[in-house]
C-alpha atoms as a PDB file:
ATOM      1  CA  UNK A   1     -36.017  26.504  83.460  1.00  0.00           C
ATOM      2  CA  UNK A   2     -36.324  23.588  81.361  1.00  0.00           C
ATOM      3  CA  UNK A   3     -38.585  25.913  78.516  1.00  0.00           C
ATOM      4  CA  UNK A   4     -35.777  28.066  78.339  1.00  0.00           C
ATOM      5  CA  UNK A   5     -33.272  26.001  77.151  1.00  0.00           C
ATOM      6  CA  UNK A   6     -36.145  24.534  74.861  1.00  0.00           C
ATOM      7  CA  UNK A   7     -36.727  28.275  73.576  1.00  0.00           C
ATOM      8  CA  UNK A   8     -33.028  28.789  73.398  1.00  0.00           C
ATOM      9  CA  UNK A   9     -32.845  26.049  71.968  1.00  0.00           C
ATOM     10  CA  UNK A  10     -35.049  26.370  68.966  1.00  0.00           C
ATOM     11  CA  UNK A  11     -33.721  30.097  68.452  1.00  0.00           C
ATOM     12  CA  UNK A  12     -30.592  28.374  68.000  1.00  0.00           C
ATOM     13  CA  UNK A  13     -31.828  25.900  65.784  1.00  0.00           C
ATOM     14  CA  UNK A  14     -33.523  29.245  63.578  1.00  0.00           C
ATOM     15  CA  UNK A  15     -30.793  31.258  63.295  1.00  0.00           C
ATOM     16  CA  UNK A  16     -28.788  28.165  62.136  1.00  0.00           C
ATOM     17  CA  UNK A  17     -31.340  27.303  59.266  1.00  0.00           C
ATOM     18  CA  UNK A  18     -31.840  31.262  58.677  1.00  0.00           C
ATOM     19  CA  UNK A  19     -28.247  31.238  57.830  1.00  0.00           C
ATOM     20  CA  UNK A  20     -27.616  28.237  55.799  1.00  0.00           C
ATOM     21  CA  UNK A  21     -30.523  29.447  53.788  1.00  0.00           C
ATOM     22  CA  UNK A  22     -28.993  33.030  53.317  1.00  0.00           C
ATOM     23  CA  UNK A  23     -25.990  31.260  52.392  1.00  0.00           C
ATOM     24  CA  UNK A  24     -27.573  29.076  49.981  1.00  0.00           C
ATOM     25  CA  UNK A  25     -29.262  32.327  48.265  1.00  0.00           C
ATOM     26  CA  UNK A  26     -26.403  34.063  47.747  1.00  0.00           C
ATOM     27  CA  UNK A  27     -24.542  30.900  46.415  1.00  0.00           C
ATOM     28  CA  UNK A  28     -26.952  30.588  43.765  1.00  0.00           C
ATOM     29  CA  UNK A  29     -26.918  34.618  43.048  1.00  0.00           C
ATOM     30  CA  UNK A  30     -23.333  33.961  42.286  1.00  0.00           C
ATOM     31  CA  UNK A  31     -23.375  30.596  40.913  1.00  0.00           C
ATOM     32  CA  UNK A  32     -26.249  31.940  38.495  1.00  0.00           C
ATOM     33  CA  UNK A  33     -23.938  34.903  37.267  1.00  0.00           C
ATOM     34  CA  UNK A  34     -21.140  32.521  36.548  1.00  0.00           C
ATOM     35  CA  UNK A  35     -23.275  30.375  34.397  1.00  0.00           C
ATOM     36  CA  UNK A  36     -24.147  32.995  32.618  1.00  0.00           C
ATOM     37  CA  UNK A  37     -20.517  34.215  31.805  1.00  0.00           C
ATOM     38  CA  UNK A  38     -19.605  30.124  31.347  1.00  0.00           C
ATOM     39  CA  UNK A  39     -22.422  30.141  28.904  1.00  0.00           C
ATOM     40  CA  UNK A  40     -21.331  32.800  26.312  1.00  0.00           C
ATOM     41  CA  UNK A  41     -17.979  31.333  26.633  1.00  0.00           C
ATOM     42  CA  UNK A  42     -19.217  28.297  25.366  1.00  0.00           C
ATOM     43  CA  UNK A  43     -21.545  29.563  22.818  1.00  0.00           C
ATOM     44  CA  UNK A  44     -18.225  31.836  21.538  1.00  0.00           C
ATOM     45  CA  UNK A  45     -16.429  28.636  21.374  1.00  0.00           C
ATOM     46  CA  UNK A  46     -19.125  26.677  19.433  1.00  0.00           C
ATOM     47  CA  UNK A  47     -19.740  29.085  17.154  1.00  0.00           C
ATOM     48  CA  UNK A  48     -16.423  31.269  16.825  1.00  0.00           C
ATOM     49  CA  UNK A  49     -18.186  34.446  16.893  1.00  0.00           C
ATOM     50  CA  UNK A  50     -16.635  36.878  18.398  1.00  0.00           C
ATOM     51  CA  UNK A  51     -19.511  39.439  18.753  1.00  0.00           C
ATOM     52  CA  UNK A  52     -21.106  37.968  21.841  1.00  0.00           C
ATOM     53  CA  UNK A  53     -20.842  40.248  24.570  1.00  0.00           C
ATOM     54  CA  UNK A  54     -21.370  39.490  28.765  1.00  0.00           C
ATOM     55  CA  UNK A  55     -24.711  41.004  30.061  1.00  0.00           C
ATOM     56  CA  UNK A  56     -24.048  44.035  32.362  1.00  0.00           C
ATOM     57  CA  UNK A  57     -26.810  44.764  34.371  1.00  0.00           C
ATOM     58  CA  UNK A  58     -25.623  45.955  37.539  1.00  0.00           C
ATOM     59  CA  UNK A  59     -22.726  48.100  38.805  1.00  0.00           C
ATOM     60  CA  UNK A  60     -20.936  45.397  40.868  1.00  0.00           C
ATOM     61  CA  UNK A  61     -18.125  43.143  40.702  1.00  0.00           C
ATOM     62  CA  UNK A  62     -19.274  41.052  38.294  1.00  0.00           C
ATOM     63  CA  UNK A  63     -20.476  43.702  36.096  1.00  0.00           C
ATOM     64  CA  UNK A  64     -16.902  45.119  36.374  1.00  0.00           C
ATOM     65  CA  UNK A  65     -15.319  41.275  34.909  1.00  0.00           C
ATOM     66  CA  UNK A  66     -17.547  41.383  32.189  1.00  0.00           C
ATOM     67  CA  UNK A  67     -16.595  45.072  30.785  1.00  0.00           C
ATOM     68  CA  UNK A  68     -13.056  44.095  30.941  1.00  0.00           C
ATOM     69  CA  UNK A  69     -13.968  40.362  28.986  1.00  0.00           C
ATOM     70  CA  UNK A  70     -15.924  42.307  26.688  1.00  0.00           C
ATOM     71  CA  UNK A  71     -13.193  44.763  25.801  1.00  0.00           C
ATOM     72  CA  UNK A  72     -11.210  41.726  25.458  1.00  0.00           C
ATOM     73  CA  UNK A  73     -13.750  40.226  22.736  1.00  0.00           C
ATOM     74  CA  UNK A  74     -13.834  43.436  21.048  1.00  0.00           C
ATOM     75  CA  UNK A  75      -9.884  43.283  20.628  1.00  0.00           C
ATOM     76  CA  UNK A  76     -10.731  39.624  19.778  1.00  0.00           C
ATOM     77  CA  UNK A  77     -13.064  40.708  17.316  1.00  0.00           C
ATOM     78  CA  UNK A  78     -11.362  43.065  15.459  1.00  0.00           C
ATOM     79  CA  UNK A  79      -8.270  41.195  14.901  1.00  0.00           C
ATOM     80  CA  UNK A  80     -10.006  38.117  13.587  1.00  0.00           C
ATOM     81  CA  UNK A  81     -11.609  40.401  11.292  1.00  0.00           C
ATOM     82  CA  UNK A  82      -8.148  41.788  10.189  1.00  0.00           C
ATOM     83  CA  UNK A  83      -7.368  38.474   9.963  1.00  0.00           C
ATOM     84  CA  UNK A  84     -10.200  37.621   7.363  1.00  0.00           C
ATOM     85  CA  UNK A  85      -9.453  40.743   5.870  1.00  0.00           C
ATOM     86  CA  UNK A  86      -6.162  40.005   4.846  1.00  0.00           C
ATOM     87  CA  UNK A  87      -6.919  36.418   3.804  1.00  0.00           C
ATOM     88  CA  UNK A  88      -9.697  37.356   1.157  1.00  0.00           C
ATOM     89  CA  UNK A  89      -7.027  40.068  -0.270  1.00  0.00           C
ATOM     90  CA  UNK A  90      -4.328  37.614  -0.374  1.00  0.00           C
ATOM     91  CA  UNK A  91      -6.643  34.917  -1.985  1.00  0.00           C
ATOM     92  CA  UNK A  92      -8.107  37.346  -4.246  1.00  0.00           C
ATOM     93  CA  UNK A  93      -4.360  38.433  -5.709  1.00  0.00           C
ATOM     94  CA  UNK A  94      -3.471  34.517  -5.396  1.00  0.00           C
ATOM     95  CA  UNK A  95      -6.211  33.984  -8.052  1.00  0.00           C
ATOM     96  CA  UNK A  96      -5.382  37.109 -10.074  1.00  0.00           C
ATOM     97  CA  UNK A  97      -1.525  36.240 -10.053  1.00  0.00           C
ATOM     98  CA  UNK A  98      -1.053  39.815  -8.816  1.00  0.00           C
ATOM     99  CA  UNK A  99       0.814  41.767  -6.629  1.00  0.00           C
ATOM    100  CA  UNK A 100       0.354  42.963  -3.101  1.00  0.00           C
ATOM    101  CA  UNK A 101       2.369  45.464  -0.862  1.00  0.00           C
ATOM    102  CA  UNK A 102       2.387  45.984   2.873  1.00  0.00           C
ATOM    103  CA  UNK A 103       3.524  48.685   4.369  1.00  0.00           C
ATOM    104  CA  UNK A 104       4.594  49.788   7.912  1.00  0.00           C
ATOM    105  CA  UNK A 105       4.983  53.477   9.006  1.00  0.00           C
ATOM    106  CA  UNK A 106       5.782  54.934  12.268  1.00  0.00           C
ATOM    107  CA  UNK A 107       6.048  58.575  13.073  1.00  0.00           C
ATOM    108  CA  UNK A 108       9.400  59.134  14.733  1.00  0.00           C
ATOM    109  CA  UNK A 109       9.416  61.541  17.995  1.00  0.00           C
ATOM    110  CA  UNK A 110       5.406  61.619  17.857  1.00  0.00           C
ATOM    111  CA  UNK A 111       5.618  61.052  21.629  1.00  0.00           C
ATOM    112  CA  UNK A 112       7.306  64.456  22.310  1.00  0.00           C
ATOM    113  CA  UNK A 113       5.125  66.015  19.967  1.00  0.00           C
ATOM    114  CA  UNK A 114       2.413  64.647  21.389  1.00  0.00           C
ATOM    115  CA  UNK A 115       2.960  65.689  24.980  1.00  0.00           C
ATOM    116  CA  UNK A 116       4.833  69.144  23.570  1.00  0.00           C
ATOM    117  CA  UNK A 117       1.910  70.023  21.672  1.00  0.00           C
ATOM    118  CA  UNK A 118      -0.929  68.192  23.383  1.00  0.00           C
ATOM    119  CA  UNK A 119      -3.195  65.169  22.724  1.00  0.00           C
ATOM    120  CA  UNK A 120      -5.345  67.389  21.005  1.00  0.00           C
ATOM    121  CA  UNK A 121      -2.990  68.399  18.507  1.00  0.00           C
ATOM    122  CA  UNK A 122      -1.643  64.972  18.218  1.00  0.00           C
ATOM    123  CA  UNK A 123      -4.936  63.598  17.530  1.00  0.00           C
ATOM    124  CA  UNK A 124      -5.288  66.114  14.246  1.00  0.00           C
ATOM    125  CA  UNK A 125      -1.971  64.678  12.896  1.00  0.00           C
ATOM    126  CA  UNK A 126      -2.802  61.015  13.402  1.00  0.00           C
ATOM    127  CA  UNK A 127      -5.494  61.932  11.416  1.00  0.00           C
ATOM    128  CA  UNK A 128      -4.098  64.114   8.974  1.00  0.00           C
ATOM    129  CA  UNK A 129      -1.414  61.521   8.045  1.00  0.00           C
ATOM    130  CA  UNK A 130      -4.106  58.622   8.169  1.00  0.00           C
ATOM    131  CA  UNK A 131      -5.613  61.234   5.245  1.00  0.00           C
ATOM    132  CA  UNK A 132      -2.710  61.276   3.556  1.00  0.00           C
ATOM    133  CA  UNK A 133      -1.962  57.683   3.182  1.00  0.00           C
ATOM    134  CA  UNK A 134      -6.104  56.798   1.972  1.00  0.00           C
ATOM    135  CA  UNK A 135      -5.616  59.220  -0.481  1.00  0.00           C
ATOM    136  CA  UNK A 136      -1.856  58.581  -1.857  1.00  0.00           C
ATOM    137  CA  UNK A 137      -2.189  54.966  -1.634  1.00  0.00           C
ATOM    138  CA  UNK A 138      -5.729  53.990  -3.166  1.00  0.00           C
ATOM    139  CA  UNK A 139      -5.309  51.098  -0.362  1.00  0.00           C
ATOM    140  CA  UNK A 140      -6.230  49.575   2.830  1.00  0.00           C
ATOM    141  CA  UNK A 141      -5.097  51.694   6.090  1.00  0.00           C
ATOM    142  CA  UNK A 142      -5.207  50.660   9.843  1.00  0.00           C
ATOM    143  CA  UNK A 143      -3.672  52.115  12.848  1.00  0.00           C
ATOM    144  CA  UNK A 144      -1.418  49.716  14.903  1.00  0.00           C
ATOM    145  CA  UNK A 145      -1.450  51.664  17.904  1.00  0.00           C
ATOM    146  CA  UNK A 146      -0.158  55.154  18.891  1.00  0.00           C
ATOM    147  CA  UNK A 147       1.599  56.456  15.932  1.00  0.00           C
ATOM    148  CA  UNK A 148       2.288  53.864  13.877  1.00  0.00           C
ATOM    149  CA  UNK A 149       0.137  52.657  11.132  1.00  0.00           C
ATOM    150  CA  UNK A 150      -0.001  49.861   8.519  1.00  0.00           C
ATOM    151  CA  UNK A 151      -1.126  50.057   4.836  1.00  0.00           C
ATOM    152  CA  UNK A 152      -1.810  47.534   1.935  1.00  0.00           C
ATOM    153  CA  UNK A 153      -2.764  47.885  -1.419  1.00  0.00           C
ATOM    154  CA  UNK A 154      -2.524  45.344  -4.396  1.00  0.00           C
ATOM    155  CA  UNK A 155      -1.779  45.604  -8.066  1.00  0.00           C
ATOM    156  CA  UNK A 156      -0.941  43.331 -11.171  1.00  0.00           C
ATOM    157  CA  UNK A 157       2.506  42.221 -11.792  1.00  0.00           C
ATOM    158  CA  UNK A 158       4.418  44.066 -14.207  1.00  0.00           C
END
């Protein structure tokens, strides 16, 4: 009688240290992947680059929170480019005591054309009128979003 409870006992005592050590693995699984992600957040601080991207190496939930920061960084990215963009044209006129003009265009109705006619469709006159404006304007085009586009180009005084 008494071995049993000694052999129960010790089972007990297993299964106890079986699962603090499967707990302790999986802690550090996940504690390891949130280094990681700490980690590139730090080195984007340090350095202010914006082109570091979260390793995805799995198809899990982690892998899932670093596609979404990554398409953040890329949004990140591209508007601190913009950014730098526009302050080398503006310093570049500044020294040049010239001229620049900004421009805003948005395509009324293009979201009843664009569901009348299809994306397709749509698509082929974002583009066309993207065309049209590199051409005409001899300047710097972006798209905003949807249908609506901005434009810059620069020019001496007169």
């Amino acid at each position: 009688m008494q071995s049993f409870r000694i052999y129960y006992l010790l089972v007990f005592i297993l299964l106890v240290i079986g699962a603090i050590l499967i707990q302790s693995f999986f802690a550090k699984q996940i504690t390891f992947l949130i280094q990681k992600e700490i980690q590139a957040f730090e080195q984007i601080k340090r350095t202010q680059d914006y082109s570091i991207r979260l390793e995805i190496n799995q198809k899990d939930e982690f892998s899932k929170l670093a596609i979404s920061i990554n398409e953040l960084l890329d949004y990140i990215e591209k508007e601190k480019n913009r950014d730098q963009e526009k302050q080398k044209i503006l310093q570049a006129q500044a020294e040049k005591d010239g001229q620049i003009t900004l421009g805003f265009l948005d395509i009324d109705h293009f979201k009843d054309f664009n569901t009348y006619f299809g994306h397709q469709v749509g698509d082929k006159v974002l583009q066309f009128v993207s065309a049209v404006l590199k051409e005409q304007l001899k300047g710097k085009i972006g798209r905003v979003g949807g249908d609506e586009f901005i434009f810059c180009f620069v020019g001496k005084k007169r």
